[in-house]
Protein backbone atom coordinates (compact mmCIF):
# COMPACT_ATOMS: atom_id res chain seq x y z
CA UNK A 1 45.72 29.46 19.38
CA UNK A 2 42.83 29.26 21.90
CA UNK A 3 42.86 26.03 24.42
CA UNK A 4 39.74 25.30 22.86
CA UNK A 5 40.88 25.67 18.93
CA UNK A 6 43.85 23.43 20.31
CA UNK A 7 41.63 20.58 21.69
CA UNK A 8 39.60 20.65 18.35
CA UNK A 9 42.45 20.79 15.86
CA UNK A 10 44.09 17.10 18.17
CA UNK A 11 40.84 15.66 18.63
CA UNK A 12 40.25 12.19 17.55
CA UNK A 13 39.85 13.36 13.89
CA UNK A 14 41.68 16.79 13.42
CA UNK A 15 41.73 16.82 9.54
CA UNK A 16 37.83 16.05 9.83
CA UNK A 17 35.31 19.13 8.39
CA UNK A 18 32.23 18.39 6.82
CA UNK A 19 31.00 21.44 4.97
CA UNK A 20 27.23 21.47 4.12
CA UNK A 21 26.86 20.84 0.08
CA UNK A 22 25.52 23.81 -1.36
CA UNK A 23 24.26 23.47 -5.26
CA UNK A 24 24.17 26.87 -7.29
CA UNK A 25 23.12 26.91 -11.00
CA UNK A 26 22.57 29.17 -13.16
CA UNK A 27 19.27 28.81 -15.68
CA UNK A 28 20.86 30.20 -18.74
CA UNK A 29 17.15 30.44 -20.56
CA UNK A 30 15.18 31.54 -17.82
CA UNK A 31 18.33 34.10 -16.73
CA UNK A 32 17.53 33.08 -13.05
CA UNK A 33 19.34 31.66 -9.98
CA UNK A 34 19.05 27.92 -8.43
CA UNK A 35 20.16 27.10 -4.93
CA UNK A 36 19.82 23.52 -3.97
CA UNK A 37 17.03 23.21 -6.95
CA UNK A 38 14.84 26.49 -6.21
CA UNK A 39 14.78 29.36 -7.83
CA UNK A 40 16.06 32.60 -5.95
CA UNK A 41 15.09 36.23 -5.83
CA UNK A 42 16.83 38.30 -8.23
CA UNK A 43 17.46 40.71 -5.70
CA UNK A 44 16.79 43.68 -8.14
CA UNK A 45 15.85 47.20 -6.31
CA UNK A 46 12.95 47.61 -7.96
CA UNK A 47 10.05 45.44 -6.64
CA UNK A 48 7.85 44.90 -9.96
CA UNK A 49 11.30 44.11 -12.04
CA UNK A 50 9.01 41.01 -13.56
CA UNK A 51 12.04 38.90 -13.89
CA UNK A 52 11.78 35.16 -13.91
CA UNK A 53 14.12 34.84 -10.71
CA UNK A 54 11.13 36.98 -8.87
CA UNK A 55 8.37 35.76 -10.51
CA UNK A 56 9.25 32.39 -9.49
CA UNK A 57 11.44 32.59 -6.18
CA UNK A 58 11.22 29.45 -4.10
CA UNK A 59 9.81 27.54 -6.60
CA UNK A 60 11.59 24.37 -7.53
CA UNK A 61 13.80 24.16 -10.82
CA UNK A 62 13.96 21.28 -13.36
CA UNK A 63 17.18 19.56 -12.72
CA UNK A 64 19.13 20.91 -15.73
CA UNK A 65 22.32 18.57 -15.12
């Protein structure tokens, strides 16, 4: 272990890791993606695939919970 893994993992708070909060849905009737409420790309090769996910990337989603 590195010197400066060592001094991290006896710091003052060694079990401490805050992990950003990432929310993923799925939008079962719209067949699209949702990362922290916005719809993503649907990363389909072919540009003019007309799905929802690219038709309305970035936008923001209802909150389906």
């Amino acid at each position: 272990m590195s010197t400066q893994m060592q001094e991290w993992a006896t710091g003052p708070h060694p079990q401490l890791y805050i992990a950003p909060k990432v929310d993923v849905q799925f939008d079962y009737d719209n067949q699209a993606w949702i990362v922290n409420g916005r719809y993503q790309d649907c990363a389909h090769p072919n540009q003019d695939c007309g799905c929802y996910g690219r038709t309305h990337k970035g936008n923001r989603a209802p909150n389906i919970h």
